[in-house]
Protein backbone atom coordinates (compact mmCIF):
# COMPACT_ATOMS: atom_id res chain seq x y z
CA UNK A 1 236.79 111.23 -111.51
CA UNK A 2 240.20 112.90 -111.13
CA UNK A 3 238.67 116.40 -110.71
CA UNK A 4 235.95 115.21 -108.36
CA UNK A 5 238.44 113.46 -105.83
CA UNK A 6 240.83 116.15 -106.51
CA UNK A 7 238.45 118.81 -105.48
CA UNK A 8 237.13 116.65 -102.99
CA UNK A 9 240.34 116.18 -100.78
CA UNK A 10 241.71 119.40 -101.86
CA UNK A 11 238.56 121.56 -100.68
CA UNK A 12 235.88 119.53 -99.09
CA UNK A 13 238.30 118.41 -96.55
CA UNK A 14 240.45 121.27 -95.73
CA UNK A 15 240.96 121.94 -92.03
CA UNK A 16 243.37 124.33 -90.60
CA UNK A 17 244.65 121.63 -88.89
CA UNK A 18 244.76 118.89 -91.87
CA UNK A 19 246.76 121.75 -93.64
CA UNK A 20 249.77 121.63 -90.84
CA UNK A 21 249.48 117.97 -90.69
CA UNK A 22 249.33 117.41 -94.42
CA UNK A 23 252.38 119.73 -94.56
CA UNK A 24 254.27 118.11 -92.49
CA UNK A 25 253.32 114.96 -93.56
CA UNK A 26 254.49 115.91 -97.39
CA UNK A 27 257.85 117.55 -96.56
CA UNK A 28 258.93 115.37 -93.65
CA UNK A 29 257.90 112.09 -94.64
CA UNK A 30 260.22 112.68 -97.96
CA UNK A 31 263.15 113.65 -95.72
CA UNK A 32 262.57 110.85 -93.63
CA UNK A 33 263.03 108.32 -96.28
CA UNK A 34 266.45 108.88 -97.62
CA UNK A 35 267.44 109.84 -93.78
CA UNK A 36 266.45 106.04 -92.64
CA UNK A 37 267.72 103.97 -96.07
CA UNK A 38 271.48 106.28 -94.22
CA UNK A 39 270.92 105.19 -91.09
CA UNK A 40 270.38 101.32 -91.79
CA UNK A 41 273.42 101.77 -94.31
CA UNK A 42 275.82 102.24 -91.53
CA UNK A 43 273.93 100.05 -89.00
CA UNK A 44 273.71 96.44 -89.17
CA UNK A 45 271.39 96.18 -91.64
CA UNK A 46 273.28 97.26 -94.35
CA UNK A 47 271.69 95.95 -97.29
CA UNK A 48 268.29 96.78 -96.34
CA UNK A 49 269.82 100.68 -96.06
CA UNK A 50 271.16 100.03 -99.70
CA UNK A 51 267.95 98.57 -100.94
CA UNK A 52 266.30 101.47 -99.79
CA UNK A 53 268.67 104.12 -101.37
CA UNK A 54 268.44 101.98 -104.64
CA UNK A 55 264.96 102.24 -104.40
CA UNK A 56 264.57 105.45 -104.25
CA UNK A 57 267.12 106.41 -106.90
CA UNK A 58 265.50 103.68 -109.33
CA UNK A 59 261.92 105.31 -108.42
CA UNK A 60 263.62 108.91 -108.99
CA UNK A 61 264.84 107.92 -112.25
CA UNK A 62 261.29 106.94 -113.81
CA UNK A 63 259.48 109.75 -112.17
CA UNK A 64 261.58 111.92 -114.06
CA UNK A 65 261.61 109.78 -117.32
CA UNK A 66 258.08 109.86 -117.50
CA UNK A 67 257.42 113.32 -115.89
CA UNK A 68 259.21 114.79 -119.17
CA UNK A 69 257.42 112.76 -121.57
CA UNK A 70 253.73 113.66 -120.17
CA UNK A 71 254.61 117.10 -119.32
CA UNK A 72 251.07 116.84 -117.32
CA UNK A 73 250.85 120.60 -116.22
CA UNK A 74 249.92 121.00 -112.65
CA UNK A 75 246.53 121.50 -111.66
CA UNK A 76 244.70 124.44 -112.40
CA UNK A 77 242.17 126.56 -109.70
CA UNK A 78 242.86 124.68 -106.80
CA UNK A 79 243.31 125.52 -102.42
CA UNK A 80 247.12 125.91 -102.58
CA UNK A 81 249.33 126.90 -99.52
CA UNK A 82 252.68 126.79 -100.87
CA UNK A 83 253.44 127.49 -104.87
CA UNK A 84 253.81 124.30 -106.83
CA UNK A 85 256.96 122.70 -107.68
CA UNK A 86 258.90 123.33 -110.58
CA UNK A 87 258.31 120.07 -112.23
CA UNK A 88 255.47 118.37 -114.35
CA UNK A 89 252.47 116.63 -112.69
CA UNK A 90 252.67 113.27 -113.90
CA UNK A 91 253.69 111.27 -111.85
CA UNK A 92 253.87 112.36 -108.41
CA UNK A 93 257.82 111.76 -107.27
CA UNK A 94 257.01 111.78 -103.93
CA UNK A 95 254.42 108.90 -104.26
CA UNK A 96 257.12 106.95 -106.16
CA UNK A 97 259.79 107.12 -103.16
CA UNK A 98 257.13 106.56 -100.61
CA UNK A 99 255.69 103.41 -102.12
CA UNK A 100 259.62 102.28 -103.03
CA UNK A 101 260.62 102.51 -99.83
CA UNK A 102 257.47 100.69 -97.90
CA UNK A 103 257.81 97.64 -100.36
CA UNK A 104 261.38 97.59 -99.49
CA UNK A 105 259.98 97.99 -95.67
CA UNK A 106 256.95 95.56 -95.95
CA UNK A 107 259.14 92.69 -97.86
CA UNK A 108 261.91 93.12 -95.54
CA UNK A 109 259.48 92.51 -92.14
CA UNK A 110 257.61 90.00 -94.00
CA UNK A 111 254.93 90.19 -90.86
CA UNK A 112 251.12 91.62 -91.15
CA UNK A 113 251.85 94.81 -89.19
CA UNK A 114 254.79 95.35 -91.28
CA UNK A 115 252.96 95.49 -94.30
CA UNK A 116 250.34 97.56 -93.09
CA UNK A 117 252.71 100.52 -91.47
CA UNK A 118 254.86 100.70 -94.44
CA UNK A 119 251.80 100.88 -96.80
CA UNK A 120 249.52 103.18 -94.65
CA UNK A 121 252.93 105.81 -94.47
CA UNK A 122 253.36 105.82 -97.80
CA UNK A 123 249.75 106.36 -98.82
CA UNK A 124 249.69 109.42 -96.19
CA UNK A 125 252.48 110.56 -97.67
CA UNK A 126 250.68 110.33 -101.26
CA UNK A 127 247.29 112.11 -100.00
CA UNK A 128 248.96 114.60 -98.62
CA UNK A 129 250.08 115.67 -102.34
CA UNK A 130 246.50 115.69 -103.27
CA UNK A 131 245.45 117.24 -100.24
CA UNK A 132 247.66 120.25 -100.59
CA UNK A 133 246.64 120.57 -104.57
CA UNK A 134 250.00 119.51 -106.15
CA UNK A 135 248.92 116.20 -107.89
CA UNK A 136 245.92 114.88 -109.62
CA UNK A 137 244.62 111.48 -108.25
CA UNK A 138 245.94 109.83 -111.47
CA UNK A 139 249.08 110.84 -110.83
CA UNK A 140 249.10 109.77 -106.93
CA UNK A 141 248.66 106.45 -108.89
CA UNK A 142 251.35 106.28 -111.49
CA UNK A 143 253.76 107.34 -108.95
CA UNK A 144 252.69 104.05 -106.54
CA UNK A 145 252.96 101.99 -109.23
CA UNK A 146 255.92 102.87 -110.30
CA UNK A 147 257.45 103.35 -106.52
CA UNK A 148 256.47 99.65 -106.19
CA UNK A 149 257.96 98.13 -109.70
CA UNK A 150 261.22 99.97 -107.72
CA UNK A 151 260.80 98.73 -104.52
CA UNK A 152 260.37 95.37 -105.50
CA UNK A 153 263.30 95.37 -107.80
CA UNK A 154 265.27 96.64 -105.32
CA UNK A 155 264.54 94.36 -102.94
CA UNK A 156 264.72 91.06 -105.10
CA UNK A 157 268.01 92.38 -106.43
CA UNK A 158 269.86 93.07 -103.54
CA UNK A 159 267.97 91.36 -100.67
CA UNK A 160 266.03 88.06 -101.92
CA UNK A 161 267.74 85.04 -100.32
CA UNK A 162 266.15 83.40 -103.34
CA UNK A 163 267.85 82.26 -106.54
CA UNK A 164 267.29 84.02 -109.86
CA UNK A 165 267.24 87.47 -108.36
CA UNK A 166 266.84 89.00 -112.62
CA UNK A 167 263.41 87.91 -112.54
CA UNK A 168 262.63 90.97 -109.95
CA UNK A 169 262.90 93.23 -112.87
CA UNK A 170 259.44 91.66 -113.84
CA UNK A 171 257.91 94.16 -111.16
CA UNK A 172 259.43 97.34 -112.66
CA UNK A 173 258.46 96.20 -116.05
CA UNK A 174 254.97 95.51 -115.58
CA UNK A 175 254.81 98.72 -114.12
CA UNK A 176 256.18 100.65 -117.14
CA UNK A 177 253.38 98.87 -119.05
CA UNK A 178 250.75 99.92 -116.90
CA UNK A 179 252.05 103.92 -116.60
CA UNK A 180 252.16 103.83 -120.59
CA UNK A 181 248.62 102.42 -120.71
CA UNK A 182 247.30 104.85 -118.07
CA UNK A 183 248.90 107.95 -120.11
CA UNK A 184 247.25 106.96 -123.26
CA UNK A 185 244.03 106.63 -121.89
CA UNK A 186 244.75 110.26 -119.70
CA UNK A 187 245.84 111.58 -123.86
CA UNK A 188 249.37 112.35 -122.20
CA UNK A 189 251.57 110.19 -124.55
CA UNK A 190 254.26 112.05 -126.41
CA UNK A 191 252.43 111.42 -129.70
CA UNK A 192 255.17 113.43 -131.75
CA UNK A 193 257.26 110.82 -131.07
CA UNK A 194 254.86 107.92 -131.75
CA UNK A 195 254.58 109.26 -135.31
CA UNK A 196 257.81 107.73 -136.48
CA UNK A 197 256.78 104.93 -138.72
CA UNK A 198 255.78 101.11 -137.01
CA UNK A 199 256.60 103.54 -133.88
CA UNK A 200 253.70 102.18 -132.14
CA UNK A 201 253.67 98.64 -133.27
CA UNK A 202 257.45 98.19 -131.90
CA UNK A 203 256.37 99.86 -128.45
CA UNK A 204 253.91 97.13 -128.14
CA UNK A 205 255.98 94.38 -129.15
CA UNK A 206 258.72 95.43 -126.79
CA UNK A 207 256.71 96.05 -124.09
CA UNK A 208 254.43 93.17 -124.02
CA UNK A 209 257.75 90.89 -124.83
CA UNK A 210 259.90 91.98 -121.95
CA UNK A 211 256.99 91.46 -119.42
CA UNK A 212 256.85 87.30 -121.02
CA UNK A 213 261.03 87.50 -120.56
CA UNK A 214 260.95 88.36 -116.78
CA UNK A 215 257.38 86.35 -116.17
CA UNK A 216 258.94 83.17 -117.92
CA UNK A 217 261.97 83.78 -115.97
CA UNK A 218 259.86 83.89 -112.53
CA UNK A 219 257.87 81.33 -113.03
CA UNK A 220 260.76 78.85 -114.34
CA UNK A 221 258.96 77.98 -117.63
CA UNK A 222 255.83 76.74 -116.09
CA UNK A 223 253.14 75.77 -118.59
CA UNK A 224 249.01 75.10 -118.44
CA UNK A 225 248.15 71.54 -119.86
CA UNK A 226 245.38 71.98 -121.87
CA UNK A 227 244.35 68.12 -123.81
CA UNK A 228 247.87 67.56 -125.38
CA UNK A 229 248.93 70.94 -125.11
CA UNK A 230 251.52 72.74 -122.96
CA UNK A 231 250.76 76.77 -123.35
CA UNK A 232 253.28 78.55 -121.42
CA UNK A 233 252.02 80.42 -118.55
CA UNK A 234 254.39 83.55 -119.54
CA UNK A 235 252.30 83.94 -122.22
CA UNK A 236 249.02 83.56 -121.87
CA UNK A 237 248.52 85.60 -118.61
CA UNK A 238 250.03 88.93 -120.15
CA UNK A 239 248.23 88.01 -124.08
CA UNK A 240 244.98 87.35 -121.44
CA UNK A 241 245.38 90.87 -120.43
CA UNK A 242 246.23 92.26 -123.66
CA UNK A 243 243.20 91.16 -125.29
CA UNK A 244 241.14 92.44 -122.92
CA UNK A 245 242.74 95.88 -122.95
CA UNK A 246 242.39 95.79 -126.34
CA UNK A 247 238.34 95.38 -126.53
CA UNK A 248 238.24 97.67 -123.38
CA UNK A 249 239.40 100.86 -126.00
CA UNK A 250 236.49 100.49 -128.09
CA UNK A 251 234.40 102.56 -124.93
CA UNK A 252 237.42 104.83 -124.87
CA UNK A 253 237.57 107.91 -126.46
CA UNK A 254 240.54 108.75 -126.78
CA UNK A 255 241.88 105.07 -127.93
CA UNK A 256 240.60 103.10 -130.82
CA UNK A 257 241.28 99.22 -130.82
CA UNK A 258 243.90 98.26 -133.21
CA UNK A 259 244.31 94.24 -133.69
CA UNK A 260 247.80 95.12 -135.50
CA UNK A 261 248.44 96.47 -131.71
CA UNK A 262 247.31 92.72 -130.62
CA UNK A 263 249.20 91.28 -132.83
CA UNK A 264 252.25 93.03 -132.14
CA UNK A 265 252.00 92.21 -128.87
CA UNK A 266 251.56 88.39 -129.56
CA UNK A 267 254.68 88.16 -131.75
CA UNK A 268 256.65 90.38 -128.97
CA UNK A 269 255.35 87.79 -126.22
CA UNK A 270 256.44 84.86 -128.81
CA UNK A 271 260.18 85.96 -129.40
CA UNK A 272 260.92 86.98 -125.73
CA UNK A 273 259.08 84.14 -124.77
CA UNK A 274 262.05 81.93 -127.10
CA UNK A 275 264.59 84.19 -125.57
CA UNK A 276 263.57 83.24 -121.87
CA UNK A 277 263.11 79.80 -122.43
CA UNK A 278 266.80 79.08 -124.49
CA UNK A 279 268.58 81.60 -121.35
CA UNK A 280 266.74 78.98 -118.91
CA UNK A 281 267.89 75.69 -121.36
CA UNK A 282 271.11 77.19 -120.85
CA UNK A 283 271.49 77.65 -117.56
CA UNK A 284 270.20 74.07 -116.59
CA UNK A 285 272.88 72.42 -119.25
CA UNK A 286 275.08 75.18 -117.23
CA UNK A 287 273.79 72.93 -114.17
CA UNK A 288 274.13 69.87 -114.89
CA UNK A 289 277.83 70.42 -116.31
CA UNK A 290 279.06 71.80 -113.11
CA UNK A 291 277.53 68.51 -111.21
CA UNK A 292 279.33 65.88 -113.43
């Protein structure tokens, strides 16, 4: 599938005139970005500038994380009118910053239109890097997920009149946990370093277990009644999710299902589950000290 679109938008589509717009689309859309987050930073929206910068630093920072531990070579054979960058494949940086920067954007407007300009920019911006034969499709797609772990983030940190502003880093967690996934099925995982002993098992329970912190934080402890039972919602959507990435490796060939992996992630969800829940006990006792 990544070949096919690849060669699809790469080839099938080129145009002389797609190439100047896809050009300018790829080079000037990323100056753009940084330029505006400036511009609102000494205008009157201030924070929204900051949010944007963050984003795109925070976004910048994982690209580059990840983009030395797939070391994804470039693609091979294809319509190029410029030489590559210097830099691995996966993910695409420029897909990171563009999505980043939109979900800053989209949450900021809040409104339909706001949503869909910011979005439809940023996913130009990402086809563009496709179109011109610098990314694979898969890696268009790690970089938006990870742009919008960073964007939210961002904006929840520094911008969300809401209480409990932590819980944001949900977004850029879940999106770690997705990128890791995607890399082992795409056999990029830096498997010399996975052969440290339990390497694997601690990965998941870390992984897994952060995503129940910030979840349990978000949703304030909620829990599903079922009969007499309270199961925490934290919990059972990720181990939900889990289990069913876990039967989905058996058609997978280049993952084998492993139900020590399971149950790593169970006792990861479990103990950052406790975590969550005693940091929420305390901050309600924290509460209701302060009112009496």
């Amino acid at each position: 599938m990544d070949l096919t679109l690849l060669t699809f938008f790469n080839q099938t589509l080129a145009h002389p005139l797609l190439d100047v717009f896809m050009l300018i689309t790829t080079y000037g859309g990323l100056a753009l970005l940084p330029g505006l987050g400036t511009v609102l930073l000494f205008s009157q929206h201030r924070r929204v500038g900051l949010a944007i910068l963050a984003a795109i630093a925070a976004s910048l920072a994982l690209t580059f994380t990840f983009q030395y531990l797939a070391l994804r070579p470039r693609p091979d054979g294809v319509r190029l009118l410029f030489p590559t960058p210097n830099f691995p494949s996966y993910p695409s940086g420029h897909a990171a910053v563009a999505f980043a920067v939109a979900l800053v954007l989209a949450l900021f407007w809040r409104r339909r239109c706001g949503w869909g300009l910011s979005l439809a920019g940023a996913g130009l911006i990402a086809l563009s890097r496709v179109y011109l034969g610098y990314h694979y499709p898969s890696d268009i797609f790690a970089g938006a997920v990870l742009g919008v772990g960073a964007g939210a983030a961002s904006y929840g940190l520094l911008l969300s009149p809401k209480p409990g502003r932590p819980a944001w880093l949900l977004w850029p967690q879940v999106a770690i946990v997705v990128i890791i996934t995607q890399m082992a099925y795409l056999d990029l995982l830096p498997w010399s370093l996975l052969e440290w002993p339990l390497a694997d098992k601690v990965l998941h329970f870390v992984l897994f277990g952060l995503v129940v912190f910030w979840l349990n934080l978000w949703l304030e402890g909620g829990a599903f009644r079922l009969g007499r039972c309270l199961l925490p919602l934290a919990v059972l959507l990720p181990l939900l999710i889990a289990t069913s990435e876990e039967i989905a490796q058996n058609w997978s060939p280049q993952r084998t299902a492993d139900w020590l992996d399971w149950l790593s992630d169970l006792a990861g969800m479990l103990f950052f589950w406790w975590l969550s829940r005693s940091l929420l006990r305390a901050k309600v006792t924290g509460i209701e000290e302060r009112s009496v």
